[in-house]
N, C-alpha and C. Protein backbone atom coordinates (compact mmCIF):
# COMPACT_ATOMS: atom_id res chain seq x y z
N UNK A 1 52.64 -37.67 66.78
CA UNK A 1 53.35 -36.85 65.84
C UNK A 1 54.76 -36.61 66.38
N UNK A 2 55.63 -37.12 65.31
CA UNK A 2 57.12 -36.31 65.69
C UNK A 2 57.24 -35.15 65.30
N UNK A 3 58.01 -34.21 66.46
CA UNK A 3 58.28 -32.98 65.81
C UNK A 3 59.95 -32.95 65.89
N UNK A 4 60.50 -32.23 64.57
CA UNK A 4 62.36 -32.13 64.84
C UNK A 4 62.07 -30.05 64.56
N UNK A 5 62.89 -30.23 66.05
CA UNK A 5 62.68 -28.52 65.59
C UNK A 5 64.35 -27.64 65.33
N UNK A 6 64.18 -27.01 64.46
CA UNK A 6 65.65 -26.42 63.57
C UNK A 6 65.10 -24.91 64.23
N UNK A 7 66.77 -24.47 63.67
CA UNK A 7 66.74 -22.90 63.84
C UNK A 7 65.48 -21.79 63.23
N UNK A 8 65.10 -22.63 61.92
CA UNK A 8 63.91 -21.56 61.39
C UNK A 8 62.06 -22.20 62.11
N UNK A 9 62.58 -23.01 62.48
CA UNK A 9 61.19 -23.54 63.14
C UNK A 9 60.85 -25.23 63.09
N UNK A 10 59.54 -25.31 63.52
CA UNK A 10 59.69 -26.68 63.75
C UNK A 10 58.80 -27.87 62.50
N UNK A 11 59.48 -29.09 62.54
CA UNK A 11 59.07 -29.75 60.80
C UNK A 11 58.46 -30.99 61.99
N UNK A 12 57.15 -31.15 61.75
CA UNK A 12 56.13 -31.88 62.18
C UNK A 12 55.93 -32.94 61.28
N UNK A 13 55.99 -34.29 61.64
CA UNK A 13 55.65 -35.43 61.07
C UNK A 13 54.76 -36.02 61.69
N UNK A 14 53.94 -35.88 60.27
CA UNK A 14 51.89 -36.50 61.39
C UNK A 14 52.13 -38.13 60.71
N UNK A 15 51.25 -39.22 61.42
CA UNK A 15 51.05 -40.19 61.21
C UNK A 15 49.71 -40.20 60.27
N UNK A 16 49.61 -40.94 59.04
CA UNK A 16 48.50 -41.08 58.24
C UNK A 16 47.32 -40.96 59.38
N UNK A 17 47.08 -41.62 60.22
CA UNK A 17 45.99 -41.39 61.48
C UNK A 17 45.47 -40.46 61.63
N UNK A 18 46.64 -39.77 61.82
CA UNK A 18 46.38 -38.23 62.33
C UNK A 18 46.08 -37.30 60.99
N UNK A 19 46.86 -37.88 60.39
CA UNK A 19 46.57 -36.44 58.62
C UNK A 19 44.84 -36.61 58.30
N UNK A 20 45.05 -38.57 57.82
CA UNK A 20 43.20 -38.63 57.80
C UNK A 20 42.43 -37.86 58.48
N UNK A 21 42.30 -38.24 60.07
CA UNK A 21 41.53 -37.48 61.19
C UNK A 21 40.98 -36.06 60.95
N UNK A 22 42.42 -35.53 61.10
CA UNK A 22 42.13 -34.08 60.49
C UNK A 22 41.77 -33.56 59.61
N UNK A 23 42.26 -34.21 57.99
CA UNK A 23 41.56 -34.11 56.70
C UNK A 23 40.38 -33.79 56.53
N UNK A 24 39.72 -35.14 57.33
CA UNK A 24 38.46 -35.69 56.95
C UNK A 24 37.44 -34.72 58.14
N UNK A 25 38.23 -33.91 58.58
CA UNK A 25 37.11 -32.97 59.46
C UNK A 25 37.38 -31.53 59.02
N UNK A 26 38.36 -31.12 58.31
CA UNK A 26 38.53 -30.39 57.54
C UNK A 26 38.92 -29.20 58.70
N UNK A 27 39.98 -30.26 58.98
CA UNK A 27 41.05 -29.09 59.82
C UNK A 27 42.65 -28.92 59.49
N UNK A 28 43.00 -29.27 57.95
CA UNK A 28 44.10 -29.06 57.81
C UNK A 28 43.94 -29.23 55.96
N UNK A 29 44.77 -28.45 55.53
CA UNK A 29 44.91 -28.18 53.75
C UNK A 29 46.37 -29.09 53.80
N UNK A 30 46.00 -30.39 52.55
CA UNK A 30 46.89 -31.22 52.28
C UNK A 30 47.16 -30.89 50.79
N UNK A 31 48.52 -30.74 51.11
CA UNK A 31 49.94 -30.06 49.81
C UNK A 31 50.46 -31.44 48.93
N UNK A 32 50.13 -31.50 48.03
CA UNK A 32 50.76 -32.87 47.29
C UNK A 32 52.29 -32.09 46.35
N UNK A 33 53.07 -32.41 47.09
CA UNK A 33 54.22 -31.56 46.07
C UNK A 33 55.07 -32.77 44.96
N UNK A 34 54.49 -33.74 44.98
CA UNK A 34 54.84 -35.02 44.12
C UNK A 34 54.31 -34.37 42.25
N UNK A 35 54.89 -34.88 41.44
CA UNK A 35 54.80 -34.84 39.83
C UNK A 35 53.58 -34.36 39.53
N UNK A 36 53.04 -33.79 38.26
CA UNK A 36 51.68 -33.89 38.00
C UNK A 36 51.07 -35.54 38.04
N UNK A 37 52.26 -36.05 37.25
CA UNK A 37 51.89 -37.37 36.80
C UNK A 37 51.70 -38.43 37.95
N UNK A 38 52.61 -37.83 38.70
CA UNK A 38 52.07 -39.01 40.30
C UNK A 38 50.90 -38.94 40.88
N UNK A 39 50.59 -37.47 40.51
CA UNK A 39 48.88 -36.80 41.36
C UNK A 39 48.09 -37.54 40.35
N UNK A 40 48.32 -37.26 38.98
CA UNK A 40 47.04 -37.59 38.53
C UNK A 40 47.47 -39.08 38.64
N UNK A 41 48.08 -40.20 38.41
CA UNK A 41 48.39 -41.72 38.64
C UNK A 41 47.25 -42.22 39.44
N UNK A 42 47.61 -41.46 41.40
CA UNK A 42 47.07 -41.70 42.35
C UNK A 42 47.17 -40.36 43.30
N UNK A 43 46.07 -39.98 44.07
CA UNK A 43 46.43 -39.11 45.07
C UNK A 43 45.20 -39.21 46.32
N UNK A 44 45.60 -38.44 47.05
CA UNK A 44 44.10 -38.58 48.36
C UNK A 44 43.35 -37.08 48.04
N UNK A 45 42.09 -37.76 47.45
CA UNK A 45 41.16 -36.48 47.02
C UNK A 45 41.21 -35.39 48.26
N UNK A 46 41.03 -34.43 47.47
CA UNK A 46 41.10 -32.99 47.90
C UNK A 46 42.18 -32.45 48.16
N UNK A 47 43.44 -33.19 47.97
CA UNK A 47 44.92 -32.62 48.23
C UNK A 47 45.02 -31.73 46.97
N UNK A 48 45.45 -30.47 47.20
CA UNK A 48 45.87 -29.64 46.45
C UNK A 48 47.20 -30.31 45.71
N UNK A 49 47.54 -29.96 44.60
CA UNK A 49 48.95 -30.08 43.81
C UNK A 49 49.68 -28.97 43.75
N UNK A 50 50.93 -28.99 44.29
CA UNK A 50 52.17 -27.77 44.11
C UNK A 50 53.37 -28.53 44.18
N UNK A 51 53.77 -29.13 42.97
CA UNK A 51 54.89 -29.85 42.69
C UNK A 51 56.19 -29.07 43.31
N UNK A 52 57.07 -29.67 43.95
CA UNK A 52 58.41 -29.37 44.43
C UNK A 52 59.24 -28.62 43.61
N UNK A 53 59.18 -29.01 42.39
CA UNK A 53 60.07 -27.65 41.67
C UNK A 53 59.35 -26.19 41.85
N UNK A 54 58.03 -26.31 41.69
CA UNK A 54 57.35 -24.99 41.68
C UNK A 54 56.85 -24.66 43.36
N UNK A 55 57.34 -25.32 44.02
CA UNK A 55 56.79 -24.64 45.66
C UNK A 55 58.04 -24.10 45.82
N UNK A 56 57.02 -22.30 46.37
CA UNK A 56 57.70 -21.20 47.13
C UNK A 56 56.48 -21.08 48.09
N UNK A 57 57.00 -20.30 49.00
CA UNK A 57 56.35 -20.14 50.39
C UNK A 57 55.31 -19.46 50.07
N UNK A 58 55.71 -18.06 49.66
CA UNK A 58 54.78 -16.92 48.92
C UNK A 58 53.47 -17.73 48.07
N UNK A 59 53.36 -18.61 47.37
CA UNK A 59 52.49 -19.35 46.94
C UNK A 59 51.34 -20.04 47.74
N UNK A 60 51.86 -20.34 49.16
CA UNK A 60 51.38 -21.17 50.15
C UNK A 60 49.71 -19.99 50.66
N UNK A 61 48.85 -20.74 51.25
CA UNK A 61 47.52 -20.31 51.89
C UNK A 61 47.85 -20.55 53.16
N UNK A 62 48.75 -19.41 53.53
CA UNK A 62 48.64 -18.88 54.93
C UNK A 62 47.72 -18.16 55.32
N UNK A 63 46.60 -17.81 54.57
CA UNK A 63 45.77 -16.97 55.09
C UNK A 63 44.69 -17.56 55.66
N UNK A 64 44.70 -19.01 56.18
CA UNK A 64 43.63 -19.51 56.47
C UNK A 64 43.93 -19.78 57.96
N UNK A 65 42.99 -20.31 58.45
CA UNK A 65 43.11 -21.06 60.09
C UNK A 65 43.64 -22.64 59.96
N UNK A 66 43.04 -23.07 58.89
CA UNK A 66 43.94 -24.23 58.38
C UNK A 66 45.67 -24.64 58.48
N UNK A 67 46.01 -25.55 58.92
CA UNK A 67 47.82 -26.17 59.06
C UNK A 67 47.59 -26.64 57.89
N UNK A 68 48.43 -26.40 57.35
CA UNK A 68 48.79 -27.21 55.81
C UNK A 68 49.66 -28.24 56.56
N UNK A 69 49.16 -29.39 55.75
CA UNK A 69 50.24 -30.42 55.69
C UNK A 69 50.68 -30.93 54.73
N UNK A 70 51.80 -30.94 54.53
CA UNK A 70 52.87 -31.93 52.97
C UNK A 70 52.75 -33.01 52.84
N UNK A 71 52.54 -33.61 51.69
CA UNK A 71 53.20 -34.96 51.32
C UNK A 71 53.58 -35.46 49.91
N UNK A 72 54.72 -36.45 49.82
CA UNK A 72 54.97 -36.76 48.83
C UNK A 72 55.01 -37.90 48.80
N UNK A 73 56.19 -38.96 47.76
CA UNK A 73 56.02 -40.45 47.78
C UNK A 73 56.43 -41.15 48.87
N UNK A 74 57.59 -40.53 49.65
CA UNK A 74 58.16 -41.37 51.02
C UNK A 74 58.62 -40.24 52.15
N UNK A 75 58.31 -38.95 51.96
CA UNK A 75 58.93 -38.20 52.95
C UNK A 75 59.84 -37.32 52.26
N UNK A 76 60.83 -37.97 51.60
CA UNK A 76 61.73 -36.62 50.91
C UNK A 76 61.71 -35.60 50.22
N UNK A 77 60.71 -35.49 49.83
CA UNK A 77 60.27 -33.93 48.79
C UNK A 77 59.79 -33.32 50.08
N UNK A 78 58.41 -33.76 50.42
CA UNK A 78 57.95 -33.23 51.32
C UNK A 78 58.39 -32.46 52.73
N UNK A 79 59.33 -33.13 52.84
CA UNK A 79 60.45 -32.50 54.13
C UNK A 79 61.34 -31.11 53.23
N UNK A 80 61.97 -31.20 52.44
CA UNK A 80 62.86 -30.07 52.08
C UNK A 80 61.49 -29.18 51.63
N UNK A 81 60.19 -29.27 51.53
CA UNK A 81 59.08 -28.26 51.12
C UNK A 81 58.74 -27.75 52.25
N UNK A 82 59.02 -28.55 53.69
CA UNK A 82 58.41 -27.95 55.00
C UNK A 82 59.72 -26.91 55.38
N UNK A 83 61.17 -27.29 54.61
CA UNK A 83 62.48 -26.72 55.16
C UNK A 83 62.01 -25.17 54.48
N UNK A 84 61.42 -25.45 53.22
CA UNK A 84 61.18 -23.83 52.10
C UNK A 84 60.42 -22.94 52.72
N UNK A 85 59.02 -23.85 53.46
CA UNK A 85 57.93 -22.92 54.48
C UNK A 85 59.18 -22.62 55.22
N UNK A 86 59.06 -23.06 56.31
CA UNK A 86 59.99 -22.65 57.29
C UNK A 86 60.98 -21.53 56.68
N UNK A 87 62.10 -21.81 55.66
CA UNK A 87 62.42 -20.50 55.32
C UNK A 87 61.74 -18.71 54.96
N UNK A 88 60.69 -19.24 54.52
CA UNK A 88 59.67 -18.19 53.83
C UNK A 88 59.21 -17.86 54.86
N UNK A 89 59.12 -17.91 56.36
CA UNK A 89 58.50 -17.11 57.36
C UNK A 89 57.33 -17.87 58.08
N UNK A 90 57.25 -19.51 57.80
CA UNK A 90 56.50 -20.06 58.54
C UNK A 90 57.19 -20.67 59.70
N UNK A 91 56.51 -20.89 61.30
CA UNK A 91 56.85 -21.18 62.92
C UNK A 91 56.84 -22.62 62.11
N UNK A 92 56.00 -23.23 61.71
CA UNK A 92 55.46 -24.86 61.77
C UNK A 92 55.42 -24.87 60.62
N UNK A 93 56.14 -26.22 59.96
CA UNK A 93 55.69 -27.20 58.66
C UNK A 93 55.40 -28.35 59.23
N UNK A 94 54.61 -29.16 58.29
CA UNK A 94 53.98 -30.18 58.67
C UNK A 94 53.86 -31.13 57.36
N UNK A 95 54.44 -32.60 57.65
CA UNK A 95 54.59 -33.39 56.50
C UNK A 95 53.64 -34.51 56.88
N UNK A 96 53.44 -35.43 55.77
CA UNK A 96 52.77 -36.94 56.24
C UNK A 96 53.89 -37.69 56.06
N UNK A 97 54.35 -38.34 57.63
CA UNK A 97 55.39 -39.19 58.03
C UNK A 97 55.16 -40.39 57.41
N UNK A 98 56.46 -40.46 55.71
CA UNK A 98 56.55 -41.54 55.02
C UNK A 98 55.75 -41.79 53.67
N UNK A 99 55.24 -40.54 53.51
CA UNK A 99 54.40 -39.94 52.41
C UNK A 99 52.94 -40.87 51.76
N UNK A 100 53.00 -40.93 50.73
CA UNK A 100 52.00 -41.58 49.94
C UNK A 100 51.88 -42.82 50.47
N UNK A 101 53.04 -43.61 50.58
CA UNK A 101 53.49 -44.91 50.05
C UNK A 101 52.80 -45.14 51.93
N UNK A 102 52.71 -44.45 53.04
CA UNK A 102 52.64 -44.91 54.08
C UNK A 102 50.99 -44.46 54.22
N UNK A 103 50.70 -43.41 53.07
CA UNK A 103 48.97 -43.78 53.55
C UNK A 103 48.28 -45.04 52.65
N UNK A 104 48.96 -45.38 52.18
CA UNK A 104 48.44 -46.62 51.11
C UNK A 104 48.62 -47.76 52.40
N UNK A 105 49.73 -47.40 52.72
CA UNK A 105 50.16 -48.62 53.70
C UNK A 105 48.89 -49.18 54.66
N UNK A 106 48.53 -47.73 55.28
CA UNK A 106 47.74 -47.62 56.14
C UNK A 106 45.92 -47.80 56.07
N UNK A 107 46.41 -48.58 54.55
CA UNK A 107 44.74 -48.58 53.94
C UNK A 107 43.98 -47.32 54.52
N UNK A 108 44.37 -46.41 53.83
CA UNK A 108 43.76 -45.02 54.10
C UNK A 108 42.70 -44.38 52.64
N UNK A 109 41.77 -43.85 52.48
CA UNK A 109 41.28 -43.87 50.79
C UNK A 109 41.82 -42.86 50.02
N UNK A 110 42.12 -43.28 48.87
CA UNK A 110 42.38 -42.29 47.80
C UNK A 110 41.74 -42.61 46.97
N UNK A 111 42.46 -41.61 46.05
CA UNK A 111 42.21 -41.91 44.33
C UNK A 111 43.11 -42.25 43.56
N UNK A 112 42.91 -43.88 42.75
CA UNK A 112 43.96 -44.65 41.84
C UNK A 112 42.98 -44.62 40.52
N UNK A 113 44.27 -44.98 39.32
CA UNK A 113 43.87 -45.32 38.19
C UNK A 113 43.39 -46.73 38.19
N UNK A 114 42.69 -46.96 37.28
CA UNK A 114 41.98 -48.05 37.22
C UNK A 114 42.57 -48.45 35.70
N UNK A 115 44.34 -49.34 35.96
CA UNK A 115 44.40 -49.74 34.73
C UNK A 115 43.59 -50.14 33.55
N UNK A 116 43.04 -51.17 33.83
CA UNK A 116 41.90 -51.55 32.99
C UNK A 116 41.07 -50.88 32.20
N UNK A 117 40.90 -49.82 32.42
CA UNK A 117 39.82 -48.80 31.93
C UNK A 117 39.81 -47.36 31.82
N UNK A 118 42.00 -47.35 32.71
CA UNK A 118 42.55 -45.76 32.53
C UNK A 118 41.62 -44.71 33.04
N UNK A 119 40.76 -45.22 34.22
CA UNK A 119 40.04 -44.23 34.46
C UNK A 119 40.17 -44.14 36.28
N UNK A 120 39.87 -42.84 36.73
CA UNK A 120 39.98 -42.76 37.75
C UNK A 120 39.04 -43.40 39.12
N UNK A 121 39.75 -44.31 40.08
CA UNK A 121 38.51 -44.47 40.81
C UNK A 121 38.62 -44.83 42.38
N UNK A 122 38.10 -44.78 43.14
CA UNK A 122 37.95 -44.36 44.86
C UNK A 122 38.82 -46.22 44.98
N UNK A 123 39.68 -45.88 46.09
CA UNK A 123 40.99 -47.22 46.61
C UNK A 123 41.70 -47.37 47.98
N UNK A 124 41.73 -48.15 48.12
CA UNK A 124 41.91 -48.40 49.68
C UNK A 124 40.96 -48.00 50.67
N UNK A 125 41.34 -47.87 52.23
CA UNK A 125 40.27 -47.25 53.08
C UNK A 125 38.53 -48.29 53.16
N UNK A 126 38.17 -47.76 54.56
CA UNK A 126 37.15 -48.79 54.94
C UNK A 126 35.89 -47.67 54.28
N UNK A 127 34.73 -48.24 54.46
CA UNK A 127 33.71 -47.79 53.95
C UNK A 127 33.34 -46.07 54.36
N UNK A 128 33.53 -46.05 55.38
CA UNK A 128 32.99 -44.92 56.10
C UNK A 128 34.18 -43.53 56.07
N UNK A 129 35.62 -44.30 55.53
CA UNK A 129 36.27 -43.34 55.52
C UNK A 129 36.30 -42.32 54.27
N UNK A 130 35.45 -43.24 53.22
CA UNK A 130 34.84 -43.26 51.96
C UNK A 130 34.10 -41.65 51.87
N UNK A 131 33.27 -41.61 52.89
CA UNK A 131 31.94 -41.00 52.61
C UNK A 131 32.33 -39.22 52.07
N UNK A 132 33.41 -39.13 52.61
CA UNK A 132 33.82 -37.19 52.08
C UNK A 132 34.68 -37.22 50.87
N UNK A 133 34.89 -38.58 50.27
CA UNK A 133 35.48 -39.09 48.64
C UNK A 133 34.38 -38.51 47.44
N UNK A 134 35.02 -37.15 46.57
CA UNK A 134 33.83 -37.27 45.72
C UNK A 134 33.87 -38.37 44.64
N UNK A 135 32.66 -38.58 44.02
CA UNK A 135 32.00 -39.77 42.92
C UNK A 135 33.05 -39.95 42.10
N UNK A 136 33.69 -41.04 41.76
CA UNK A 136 34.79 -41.65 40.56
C UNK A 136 33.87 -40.97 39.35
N UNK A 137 35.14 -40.10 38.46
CA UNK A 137 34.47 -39.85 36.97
C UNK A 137 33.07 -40.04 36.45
N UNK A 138 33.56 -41.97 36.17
CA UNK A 138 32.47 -42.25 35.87
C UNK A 138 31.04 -41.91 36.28
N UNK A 139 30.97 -42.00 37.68
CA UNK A 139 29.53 -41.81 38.47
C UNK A 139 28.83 -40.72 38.26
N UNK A 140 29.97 -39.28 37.80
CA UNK A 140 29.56 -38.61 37.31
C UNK A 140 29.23 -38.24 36.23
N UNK A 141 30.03 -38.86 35.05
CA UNK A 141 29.67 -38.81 33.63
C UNK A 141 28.56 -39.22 33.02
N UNK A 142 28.23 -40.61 33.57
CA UNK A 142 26.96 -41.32 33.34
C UNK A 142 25.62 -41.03 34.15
């Protein structure tokens, strides 16, 4: 993890590695501050949505033991959202270094549309990273 630390505190850039890791043991709350329309497009299940126009600090779940971590499509939303924590009275923000586009990179799993059929369904990522992914729509509808 890089950290760059400023006058209001320090802006942490985790490697998809590390965001997964932690995710998936459920030691950190992941912030999607990207569009509605980008979340619902594609996103990594269980990331909360708080689009960049509408993130204020005051909004944020500081009340947990949980690090929130940010991300957006490449880093740039997500960084000026860790600059807003940091203003609002948080020590540590924490982004995913290179956003979306670098956990896709990283064949990491999410959730994509399934042109074909406009429906939502489990993408990228190896089998096992699978297993805390809940059921695509379908699996549940039928």
């Amino acid at each position: 993890m890089d950290v760059e630390r400023t006058e209001a505190g320090d802006i942490q850039s985790w490697t998809p590695d590390e965001v997964a890791g932690a995710f998936f043991r459920g030691e950190i709350v992941l912030i999607d501050v990207r569009t509605p329309q980008e979340y619902v497009f594609e996103h990594i299940a269980g990331a909360l949505l708080l689009p960049m126009p509408y993130f204020k600090s005051q909004y944020l779940p500081f009340a947990t033991d949980k690090q929130i971590v940010l991300y957006c499509g490449e880093g740039l939303r997500s960084e000026h959202c860790a600059r807003v924590m940091l203003g609002g009275g948080s020590v540590v923000a924490a982004q995913l270094a290179g956003g979306f586009r670098a956990w896709r990179e990283a064949d990491k799993p999410y959730v994509g549309t399934n042109t074909m059929i406009g429906m939502p369904q489990r993408m990228g990522g190896k089998v096992q990273d699978q297993l805390d992914l809940p059921p695509p729509l379908m699996e549940r509808v039928v």
